[in-house]
Protein backbone atom coordinates (compact mmCIF):
# COMPACT_ATOMS: atom_id res chain seq x y z
CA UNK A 1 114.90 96.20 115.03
CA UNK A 2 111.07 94.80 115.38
CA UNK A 3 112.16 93.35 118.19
CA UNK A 4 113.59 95.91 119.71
CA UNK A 5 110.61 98.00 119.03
CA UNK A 6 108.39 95.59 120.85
CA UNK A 7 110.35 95.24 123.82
CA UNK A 8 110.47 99.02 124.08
CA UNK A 9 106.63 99.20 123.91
CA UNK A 10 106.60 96.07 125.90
CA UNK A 11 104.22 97.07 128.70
CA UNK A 12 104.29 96.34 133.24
CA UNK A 13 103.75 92.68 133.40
CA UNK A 14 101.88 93.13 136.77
CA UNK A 15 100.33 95.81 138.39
CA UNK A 16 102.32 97.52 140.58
CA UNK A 17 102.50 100.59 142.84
CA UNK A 18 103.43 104.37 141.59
CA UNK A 19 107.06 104.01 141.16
CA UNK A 20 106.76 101.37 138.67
CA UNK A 21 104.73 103.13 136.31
CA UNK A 22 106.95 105.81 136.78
CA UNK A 23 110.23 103.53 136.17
CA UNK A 24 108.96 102.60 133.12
CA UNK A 25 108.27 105.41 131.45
CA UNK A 26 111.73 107.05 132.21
CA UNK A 27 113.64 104.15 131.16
CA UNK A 28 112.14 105.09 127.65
CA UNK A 29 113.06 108.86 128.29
CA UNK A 30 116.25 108.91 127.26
CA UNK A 31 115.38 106.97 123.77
CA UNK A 32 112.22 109.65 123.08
CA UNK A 33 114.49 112.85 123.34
CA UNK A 34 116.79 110.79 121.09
CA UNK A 35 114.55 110.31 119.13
CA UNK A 36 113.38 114.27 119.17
CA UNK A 37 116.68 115.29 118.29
CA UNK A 38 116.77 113.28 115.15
CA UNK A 39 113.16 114.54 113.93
CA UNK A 40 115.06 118.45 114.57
CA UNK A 41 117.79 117.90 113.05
CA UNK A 42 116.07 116.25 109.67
CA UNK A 43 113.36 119.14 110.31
CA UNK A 44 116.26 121.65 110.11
CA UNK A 45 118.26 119.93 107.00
CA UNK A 46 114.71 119.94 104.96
CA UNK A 47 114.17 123.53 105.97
CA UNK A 48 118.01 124.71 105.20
CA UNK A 49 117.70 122.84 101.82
CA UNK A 50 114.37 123.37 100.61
CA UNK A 51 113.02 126.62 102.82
CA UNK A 52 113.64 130.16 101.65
CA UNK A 53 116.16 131.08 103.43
CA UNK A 54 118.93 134.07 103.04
CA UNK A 55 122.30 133.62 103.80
CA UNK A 56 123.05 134.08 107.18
CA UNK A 57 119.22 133.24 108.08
CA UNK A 58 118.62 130.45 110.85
CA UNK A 59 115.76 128.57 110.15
CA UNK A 60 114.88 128.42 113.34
CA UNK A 61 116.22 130.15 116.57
CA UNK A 62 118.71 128.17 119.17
CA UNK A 63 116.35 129.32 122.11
CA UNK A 64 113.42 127.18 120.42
CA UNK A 65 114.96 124.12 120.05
CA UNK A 66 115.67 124.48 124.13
CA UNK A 67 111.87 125.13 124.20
CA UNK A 68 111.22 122.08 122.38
CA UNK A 69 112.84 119.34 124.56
CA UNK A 70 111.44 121.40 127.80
CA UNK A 71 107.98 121.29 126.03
CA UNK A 72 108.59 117.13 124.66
CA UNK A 73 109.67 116.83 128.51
CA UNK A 74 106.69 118.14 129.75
CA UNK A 75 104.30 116.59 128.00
CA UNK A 76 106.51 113.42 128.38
CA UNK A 77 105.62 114.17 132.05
CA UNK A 78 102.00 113.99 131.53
CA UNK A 79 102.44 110.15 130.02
CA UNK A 80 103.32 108.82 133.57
CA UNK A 81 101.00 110.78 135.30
CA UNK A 82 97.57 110.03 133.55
CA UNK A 83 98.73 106.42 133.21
CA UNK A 84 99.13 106.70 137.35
CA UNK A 85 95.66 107.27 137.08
CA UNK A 86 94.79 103.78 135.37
CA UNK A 87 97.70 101.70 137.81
CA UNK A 88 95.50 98.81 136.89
CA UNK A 89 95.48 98.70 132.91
CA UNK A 90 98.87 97.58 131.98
CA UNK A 91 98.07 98.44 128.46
CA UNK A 92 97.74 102.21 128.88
CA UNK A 93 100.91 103.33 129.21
CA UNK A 94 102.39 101.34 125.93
CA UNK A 95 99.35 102.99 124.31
CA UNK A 96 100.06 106.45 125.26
CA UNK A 97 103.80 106.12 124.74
CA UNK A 98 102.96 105.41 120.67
CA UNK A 99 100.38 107.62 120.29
CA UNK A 100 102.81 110.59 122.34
CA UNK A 101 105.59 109.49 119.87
CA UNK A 102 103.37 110.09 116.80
CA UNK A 103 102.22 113.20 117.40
CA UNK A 104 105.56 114.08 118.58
CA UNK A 105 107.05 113.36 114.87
CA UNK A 106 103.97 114.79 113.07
CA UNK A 107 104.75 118.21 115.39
CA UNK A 108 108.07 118.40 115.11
CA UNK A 109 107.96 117.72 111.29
CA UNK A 110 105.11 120.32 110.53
CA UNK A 111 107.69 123.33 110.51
CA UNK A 112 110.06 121.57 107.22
CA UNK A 113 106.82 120.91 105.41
CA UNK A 114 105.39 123.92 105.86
CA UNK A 115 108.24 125.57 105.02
CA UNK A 116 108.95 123.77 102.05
CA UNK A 117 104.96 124.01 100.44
CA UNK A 118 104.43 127.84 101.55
């Protein structure tokens, strides 16, 4: 698994032009919306379990979990773009991919633990 990890945060060995910056980030694409739909569903299990909920009650509406990927997309988006801006520091985009990811989980989780302290 560490090993794994590190070869996924692994950054560009050498600097290269545009479309290698952009190939790396969306190899990892597929893994981070993975990744999102795990933090949902445990955000929606902690919310069903421990949230006040009526029977019947979503916790959260369909439409906004749609919102969510388009929004994780997005700003997934951004990643490639403002490391395109740095080409030369191959260190930027591992740096930006693990700080993206952890204040992906701490967003996406913020909804169960509010729900369960209020």
């Amino acid at each position: 698994m560490k090993r794994a990890l590190a070869k996924f945060f692994r950054g560009r060995t050498e600097v290269g032009k545009a479309w290698d910056i952009v190939k790396w980030w969306e190899i990892r694409r597929v893994p981070c919306n993975l990744l999102i739909m795990v933090i949902i569903s445990i955000d929606l299990n902690v919310i069903e379990k421990f949230g006040d909920l009526k029977a019947g009650e979503d916790p959260i509406e369909p439409v906004s979990i749609w919102a969510i990927f388009i929004a994780a997309n997005f700003f997934y988006c951004l990643g490639w773009m403002a490391e395109s801006v740095r080409p030369n520091d191959l260190d930027y985009g591992p740096k930006l991919l693990k700080w993206g990811i952890l204040f992906s989980i701490a967003l996406l989780l913020l909804p169960s633990l509010l729900g369960v302290i209020i």
